[in-house]
C-alpha atoms as a PDB file:
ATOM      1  CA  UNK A   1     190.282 219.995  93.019  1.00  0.00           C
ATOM      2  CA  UNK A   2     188.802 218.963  96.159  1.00  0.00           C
ATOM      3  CA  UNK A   3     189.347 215.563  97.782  1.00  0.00           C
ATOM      4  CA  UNK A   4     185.753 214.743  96.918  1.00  0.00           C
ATOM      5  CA  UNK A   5     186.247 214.929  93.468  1.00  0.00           C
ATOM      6  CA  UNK A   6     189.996 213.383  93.621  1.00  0.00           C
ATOM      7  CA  UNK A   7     189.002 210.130  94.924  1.00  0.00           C
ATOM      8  CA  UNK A   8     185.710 210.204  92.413  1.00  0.00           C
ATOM      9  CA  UNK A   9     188.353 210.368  89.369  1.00  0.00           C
ATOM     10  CA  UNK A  10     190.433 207.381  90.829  1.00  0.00           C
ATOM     11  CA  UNK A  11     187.055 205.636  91.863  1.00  0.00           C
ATOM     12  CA  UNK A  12     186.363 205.175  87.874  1.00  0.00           C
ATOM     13  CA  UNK A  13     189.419 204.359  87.151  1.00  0.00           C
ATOM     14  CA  UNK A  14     188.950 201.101  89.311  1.00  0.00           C
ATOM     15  CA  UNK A  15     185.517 200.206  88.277  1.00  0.00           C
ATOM     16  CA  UNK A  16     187.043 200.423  84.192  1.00  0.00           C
ATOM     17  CA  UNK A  17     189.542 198.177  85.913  1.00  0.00           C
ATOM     18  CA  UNK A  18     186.774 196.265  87.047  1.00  0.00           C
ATOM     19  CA  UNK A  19     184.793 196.023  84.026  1.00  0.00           C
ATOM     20  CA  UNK A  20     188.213 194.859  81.646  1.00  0.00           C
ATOM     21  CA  UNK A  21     187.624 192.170  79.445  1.00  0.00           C
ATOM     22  CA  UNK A  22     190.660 189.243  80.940  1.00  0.00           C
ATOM     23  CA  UNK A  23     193.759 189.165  79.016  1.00  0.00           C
ATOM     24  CA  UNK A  24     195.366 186.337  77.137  1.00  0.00           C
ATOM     25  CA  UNK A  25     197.254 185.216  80.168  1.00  0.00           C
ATOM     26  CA  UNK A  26     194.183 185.348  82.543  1.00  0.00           C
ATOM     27  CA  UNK A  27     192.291 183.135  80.008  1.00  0.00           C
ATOM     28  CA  UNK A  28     194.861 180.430  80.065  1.00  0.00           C
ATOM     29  CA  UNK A  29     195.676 180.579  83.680  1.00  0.00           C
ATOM     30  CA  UNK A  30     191.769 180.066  84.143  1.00  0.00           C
ATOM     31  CA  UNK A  31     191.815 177.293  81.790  1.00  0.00           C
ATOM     32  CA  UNK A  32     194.077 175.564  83.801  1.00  0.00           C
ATOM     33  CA  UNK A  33     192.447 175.865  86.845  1.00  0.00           C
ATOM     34  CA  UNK A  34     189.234 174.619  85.575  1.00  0.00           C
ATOM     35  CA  UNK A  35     191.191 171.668  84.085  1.00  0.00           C
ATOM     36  CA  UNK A  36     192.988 171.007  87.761  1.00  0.00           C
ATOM     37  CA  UNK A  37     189.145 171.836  89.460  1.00  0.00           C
ATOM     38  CA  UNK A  38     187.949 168.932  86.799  1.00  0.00           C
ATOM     39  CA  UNK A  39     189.835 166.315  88.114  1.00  0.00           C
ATOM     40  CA  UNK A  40     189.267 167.190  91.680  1.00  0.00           C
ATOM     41  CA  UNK A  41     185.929 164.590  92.938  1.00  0.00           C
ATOM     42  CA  UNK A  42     183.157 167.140  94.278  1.00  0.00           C
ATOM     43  CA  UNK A  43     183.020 165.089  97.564  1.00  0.00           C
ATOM     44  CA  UNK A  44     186.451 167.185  97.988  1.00  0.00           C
ATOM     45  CA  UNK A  45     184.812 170.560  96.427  1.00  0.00           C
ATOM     46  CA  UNK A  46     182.009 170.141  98.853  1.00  0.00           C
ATOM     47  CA  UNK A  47     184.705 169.318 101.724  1.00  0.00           C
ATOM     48  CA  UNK A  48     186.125 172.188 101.216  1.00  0.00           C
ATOM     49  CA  UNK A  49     183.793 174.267 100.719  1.00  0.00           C
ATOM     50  CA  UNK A  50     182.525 172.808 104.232  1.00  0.00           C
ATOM     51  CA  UNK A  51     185.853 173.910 105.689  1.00  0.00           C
ATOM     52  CA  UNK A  52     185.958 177.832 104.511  1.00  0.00           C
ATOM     53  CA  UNK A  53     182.403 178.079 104.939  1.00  0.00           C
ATOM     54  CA  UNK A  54     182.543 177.322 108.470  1.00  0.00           C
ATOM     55  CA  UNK A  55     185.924 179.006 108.945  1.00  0.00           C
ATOM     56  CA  UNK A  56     184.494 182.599 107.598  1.00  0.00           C
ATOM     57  CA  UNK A  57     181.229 182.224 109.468  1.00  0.00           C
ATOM     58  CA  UNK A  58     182.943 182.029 112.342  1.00  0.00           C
ATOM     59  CA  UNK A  59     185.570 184.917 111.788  1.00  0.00           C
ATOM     60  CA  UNK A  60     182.442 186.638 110.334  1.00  0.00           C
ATOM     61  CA  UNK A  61     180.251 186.600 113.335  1.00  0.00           C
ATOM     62  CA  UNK A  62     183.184 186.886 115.967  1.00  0.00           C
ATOM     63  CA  UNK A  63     184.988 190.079 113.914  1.00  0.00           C
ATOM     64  CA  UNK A  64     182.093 192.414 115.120  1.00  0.00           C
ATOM     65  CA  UNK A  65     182.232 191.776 118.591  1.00  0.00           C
ATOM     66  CA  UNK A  66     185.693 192.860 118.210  1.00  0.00           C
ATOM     67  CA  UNK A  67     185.476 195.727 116.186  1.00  0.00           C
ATOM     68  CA  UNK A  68     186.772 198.938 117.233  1.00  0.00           C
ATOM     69  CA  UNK A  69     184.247 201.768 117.621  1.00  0.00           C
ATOM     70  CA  UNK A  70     182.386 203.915 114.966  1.00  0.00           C
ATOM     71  CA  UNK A  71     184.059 207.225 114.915  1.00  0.00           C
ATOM     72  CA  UNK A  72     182.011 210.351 115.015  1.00  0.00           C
ATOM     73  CA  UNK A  73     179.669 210.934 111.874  1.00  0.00           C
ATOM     74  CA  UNK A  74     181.009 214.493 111.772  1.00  0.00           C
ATOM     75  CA  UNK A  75     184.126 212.894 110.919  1.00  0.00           C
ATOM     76  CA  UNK A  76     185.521 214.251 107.450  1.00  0.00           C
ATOM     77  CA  UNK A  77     185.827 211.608 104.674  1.00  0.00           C
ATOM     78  CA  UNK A  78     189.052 212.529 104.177  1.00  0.00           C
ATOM     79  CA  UNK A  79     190.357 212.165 107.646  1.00  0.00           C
ATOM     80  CA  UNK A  80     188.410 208.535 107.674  1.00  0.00           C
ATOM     81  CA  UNK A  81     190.576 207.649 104.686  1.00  0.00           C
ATOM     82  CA  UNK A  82     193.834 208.549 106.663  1.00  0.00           C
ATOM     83  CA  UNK A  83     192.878 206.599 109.309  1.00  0.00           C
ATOM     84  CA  UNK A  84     191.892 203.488 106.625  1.00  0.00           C
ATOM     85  CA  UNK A  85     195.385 203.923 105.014  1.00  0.00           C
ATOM     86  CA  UNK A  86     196.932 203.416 109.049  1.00  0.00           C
ATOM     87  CA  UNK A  87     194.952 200.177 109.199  1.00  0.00           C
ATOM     88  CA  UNK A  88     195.884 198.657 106.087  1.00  0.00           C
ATOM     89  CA  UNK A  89     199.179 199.261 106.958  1.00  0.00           C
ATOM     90  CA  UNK A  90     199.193 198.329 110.126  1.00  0.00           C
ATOM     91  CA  UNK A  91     197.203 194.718 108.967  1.00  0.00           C
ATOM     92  CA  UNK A  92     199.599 194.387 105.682  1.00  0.00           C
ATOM     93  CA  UNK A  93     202.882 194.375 108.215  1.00  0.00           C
ATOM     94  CA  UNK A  94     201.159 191.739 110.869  1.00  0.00           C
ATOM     95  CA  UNK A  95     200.556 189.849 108.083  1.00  0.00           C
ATOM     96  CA  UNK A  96     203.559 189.925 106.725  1.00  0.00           C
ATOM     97  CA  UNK A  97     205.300 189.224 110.399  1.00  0.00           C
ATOM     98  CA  UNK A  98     203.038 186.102 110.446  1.00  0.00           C
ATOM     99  CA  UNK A  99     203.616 185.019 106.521  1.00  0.00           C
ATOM    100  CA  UNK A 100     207.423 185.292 107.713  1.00  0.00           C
ATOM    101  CA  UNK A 101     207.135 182.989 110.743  1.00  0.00           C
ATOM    102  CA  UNK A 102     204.974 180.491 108.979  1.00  0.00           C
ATOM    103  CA  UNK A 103     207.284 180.250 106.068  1.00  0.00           C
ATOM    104  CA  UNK A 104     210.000 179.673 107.844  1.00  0.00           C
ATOM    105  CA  UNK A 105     208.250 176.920 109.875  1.00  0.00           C
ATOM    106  CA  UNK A 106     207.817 174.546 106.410  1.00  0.00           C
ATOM    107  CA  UNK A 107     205.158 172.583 105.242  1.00  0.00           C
ATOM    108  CA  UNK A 108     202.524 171.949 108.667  1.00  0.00           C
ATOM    109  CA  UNK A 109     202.682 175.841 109.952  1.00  0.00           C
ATOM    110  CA  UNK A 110     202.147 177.226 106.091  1.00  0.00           C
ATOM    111  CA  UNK A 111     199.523 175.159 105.817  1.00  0.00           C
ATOM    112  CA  UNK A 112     198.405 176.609 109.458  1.00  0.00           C
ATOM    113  CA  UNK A 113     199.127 180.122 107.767  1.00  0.00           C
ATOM    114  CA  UNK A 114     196.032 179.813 105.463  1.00  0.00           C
ATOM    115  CA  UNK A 115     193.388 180.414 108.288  1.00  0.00           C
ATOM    116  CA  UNK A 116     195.100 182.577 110.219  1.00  0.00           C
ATOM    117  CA  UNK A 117     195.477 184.783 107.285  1.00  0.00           C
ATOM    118  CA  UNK A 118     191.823 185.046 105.994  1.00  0.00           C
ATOM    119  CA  UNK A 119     190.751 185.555 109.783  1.00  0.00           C
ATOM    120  CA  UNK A 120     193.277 188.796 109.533  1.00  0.00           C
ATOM    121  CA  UNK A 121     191.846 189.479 105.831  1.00  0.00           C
ATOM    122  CA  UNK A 122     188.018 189.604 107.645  1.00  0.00           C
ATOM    123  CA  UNK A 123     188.991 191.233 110.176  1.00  0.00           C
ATOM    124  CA  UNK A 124     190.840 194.052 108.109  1.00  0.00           C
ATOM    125  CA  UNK A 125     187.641 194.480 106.443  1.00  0.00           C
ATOM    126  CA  UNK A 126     185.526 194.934 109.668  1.00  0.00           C
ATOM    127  CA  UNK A 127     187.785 197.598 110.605  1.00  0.00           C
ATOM    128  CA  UNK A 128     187.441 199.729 107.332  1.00  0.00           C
ATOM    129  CA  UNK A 129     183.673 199.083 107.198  1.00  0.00           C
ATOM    130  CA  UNK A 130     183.327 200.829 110.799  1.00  0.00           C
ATOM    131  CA  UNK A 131     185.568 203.565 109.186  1.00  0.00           C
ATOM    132  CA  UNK A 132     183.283 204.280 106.603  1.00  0.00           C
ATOM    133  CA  UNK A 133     180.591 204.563 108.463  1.00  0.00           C
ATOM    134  CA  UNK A 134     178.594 200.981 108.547  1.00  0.00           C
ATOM    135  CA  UNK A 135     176.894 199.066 110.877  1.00  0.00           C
ATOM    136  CA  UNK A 136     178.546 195.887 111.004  1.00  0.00           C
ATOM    137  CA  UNK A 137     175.942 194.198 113.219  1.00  0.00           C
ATOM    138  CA  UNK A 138     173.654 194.500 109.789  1.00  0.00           C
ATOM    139  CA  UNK A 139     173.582 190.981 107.817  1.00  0.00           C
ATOM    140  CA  UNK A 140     174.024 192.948 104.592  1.00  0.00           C
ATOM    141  CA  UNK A 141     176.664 194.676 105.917  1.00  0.00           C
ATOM    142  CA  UNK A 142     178.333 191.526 106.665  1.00  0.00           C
ATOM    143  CA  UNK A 143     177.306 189.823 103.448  1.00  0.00           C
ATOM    144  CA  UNK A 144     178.650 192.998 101.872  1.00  0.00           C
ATOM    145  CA  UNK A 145     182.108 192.355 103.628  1.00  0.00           C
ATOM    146  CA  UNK A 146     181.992 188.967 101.796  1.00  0.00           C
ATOM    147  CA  UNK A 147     181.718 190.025  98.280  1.00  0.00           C
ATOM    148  CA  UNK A 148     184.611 192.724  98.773  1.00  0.00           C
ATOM    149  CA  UNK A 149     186.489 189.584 100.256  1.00  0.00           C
ATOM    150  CA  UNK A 150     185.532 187.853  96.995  1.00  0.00           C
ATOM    151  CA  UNK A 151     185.720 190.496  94.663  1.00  0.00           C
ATOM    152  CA  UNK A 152     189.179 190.714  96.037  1.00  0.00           C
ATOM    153  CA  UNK A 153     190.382 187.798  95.199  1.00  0.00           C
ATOM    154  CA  UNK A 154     188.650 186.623  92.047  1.00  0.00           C
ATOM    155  CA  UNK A 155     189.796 186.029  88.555  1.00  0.00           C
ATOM    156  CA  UNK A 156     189.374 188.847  85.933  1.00  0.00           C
ATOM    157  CA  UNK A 157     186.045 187.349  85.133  1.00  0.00           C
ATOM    158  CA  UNK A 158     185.115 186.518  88.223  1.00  0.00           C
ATOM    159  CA  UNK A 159     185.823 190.001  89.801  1.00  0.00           C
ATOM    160  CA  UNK A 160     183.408 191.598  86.858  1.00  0.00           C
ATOM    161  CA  UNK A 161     180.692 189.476  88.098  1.00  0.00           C
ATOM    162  CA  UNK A 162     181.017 190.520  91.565  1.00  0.00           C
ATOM    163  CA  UNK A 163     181.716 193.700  91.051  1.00  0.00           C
ATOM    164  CA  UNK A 164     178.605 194.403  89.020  1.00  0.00           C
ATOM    165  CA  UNK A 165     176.582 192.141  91.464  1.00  0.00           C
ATOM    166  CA  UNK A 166     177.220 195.185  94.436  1.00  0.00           C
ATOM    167  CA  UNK A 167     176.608 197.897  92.094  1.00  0.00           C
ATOM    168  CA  UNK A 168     173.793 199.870  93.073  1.00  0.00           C
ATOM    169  CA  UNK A 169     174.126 198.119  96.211  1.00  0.00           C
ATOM    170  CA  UNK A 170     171.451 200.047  98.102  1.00  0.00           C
ATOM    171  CA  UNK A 171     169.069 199.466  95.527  1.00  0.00           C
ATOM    172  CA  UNK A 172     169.196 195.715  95.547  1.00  0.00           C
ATOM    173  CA  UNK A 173     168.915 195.615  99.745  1.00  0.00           C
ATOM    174  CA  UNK A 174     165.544 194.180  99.473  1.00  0.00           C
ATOM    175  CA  UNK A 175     166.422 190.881  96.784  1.00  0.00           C
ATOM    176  CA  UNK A 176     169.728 190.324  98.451  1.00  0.00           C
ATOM    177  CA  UNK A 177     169.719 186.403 100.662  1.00  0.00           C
ATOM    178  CA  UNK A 178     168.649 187.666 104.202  1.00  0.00           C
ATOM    179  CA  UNK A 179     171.310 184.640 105.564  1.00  0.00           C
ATOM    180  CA  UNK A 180     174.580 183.198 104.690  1.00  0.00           C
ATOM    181  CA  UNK A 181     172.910 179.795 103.759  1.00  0.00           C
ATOM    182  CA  UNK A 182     172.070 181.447 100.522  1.00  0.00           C
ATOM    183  CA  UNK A 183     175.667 182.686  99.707  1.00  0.00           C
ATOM    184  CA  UNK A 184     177.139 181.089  97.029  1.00  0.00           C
ATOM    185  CA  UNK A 185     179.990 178.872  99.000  1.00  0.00           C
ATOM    186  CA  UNK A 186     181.153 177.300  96.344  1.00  0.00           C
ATOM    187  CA  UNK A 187     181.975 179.865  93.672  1.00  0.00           C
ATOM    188  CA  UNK A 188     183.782 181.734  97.271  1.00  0.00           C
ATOM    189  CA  UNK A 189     185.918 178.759  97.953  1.00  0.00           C
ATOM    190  CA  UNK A 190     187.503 177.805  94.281  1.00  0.00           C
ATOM    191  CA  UNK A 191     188.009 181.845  93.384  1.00  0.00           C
ATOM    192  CA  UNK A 192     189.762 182.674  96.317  1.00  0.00           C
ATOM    193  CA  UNK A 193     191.420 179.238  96.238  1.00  0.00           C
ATOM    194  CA  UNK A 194     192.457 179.674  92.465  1.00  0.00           C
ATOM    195  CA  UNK A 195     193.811 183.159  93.141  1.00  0.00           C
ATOM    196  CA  UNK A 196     196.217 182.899  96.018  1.00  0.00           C
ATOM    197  CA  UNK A 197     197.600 179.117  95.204  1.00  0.00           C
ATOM    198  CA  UNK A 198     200.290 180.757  92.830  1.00  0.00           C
ATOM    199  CA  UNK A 199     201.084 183.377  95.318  1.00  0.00           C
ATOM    200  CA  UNK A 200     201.092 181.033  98.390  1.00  0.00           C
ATOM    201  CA  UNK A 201     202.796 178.256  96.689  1.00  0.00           C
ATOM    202  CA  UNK A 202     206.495 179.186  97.294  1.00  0.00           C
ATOM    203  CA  UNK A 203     205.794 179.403 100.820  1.00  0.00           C
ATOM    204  CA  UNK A 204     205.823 175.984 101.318  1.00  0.00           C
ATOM    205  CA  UNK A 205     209.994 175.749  99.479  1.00  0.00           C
ATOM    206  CA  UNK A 206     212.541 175.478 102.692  1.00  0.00           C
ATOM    207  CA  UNK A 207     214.741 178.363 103.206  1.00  0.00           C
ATOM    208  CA  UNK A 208     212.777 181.423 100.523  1.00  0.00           C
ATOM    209  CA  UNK A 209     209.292 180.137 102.386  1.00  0.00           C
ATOM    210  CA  UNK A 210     209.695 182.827 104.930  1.00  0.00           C
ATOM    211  CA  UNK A 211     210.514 185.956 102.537  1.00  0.00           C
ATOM    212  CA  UNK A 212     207.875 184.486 100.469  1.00  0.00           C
ATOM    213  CA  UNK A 213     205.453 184.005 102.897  1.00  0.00           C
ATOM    214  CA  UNK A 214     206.062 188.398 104.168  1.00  0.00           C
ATOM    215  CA  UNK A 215     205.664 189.495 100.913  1.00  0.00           C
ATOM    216  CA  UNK A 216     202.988 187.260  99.352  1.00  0.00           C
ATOM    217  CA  UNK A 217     200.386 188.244 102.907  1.00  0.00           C
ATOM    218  CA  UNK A 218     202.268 191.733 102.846  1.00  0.00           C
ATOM    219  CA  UNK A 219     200.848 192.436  99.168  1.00  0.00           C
ATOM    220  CA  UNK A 220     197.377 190.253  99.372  1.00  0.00           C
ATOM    221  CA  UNK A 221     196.236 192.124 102.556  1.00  0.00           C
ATOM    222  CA  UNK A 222     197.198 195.671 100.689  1.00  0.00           C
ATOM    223  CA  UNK A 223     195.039 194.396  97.519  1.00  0.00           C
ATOM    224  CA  UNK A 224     191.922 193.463  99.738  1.00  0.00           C
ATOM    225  CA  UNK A 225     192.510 197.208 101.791  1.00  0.00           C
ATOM    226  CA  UNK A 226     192.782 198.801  98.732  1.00  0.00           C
ATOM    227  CA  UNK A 227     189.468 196.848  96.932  1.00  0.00           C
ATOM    228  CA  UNK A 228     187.141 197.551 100.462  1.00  0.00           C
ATOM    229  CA  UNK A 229     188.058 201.496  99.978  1.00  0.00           C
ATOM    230  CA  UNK A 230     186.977 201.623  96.393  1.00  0.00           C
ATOM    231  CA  UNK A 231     183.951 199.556  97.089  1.00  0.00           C
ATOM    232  CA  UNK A 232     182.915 201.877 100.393  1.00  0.00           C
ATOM    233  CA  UNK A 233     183.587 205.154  98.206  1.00  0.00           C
ATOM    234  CA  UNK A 234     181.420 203.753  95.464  1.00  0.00           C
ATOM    235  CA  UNK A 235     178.718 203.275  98.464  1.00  0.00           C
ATOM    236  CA  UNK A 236     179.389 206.814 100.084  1.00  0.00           C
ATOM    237  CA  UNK A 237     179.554 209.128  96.348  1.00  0.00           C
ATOM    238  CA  UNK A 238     176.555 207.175  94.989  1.00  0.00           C
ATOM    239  CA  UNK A 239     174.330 208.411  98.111  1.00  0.00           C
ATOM    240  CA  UNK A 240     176.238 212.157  97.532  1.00  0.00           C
ATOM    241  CA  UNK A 241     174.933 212.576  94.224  1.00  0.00           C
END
């Protein structure tokens, strides 16, 4: 088997992943939320959503002036996926160092730790999009970036809809928004929200905060690596077919 067809056979794996009806648990746990998201007045939604908007435009359009250079395009995809697995690491285990430090410092610097540690997330992302191959100076490579952010850290629902929203992502280049005004903010904010409250929570107890804090960055930044592979490979063995 060559690595071609390797990565293919764990590629559909994921998207069945991706396509999974949610289970009992994600169903209540979602039900909850939306309870908790009822009581919240939208003047606070829409403050909020104020707050990450304008905190991942700015990583957004800063990350590519940062980003390190496209390596050669006679560059095997297998040796682009060793060097993807070195920067997930290498992101997962700053994160981690910074989760730690934050934790320890109680409730004002792990509230601090929240965006710090999307501006890492975006960042991440960048990286492994230059990897692959893609021109991050393109909007829709940018906006692209977004939904992998988003279909990251979604509910089970939620990641279906993204996930079959960037699809056949080449083929929908010319009805995608052609600016981040037309991004659905919103729906961004309370998914991502929703999803790491439970695992950021304990990161805010004295003393565990800190161990939380490593492991709870350590293992979101390895979920969001491992998400922006399968969504580049989708890209990449759709346009080798």
């Amino acid at each position: 088997m060559d690595y071609q067809e390797k990565i293919r056979i764990e590629l559909e794996f994921w998207k069945r992943d991706m396509m999974k009806k949610p289970s009992l648990f994600d169903r209540a746990t979602n039900t909850v939320q939306n309870k908790i998201n009822s009581y919240i007045p939208d003047k606070v939604h829409n403050a909020v959503t104020a707050v990450i908007k304008t905190m991942v435009q700015a990583v957004l359009y800063g990350s590519r002036y940062t980003t390190s250079a496209m390596p050669s395009k006679a560059l095997s995809l297998m040796h682009r996926e060793a060097l993807v697995r070195e920067k997930i690491d290498s992101y997962a285990k700053t994160g981690a160092a910074e989760g730690g430090v934050t934790g320890a410092g109680g409730f004002l610097l792990s509230m601090a730790d929240f965006p710090v540690l999307v501006g890492i997330k975006v960042k991440l992302l960048f990286e492994i999009a230059t990897l692959y191959g893609f021109d991050v100076n393109k909007f829709h490579e940018r906006l692209y970036i977004l939904y992998i952010f988003q279909l990251a850290f979604s509910s089970t629902a939620g990641a279906t809809k993204v996930y079959l929203h960037i699809a056949d992502w080449e083929k929908k280049l010319s009805i995608l928004p052609d600016n981040s005004e037309n991004f659905d903010w919103k729906t961004f904010q309370q998914e991502y929200r929703d999803y790491i409250d439970i695992a950021k929570l304990a990161q805010l107890i004295p003393v565990v905060g800190a161990a939380v804090g490593a492991v709870a960055n350590y293992q979101l930044l390895k979920k969001l690596g491992k998400t922006a592979k399968m969504a580049y490979r989708m890209r990449l063995l759709a346009t080798s077919d």
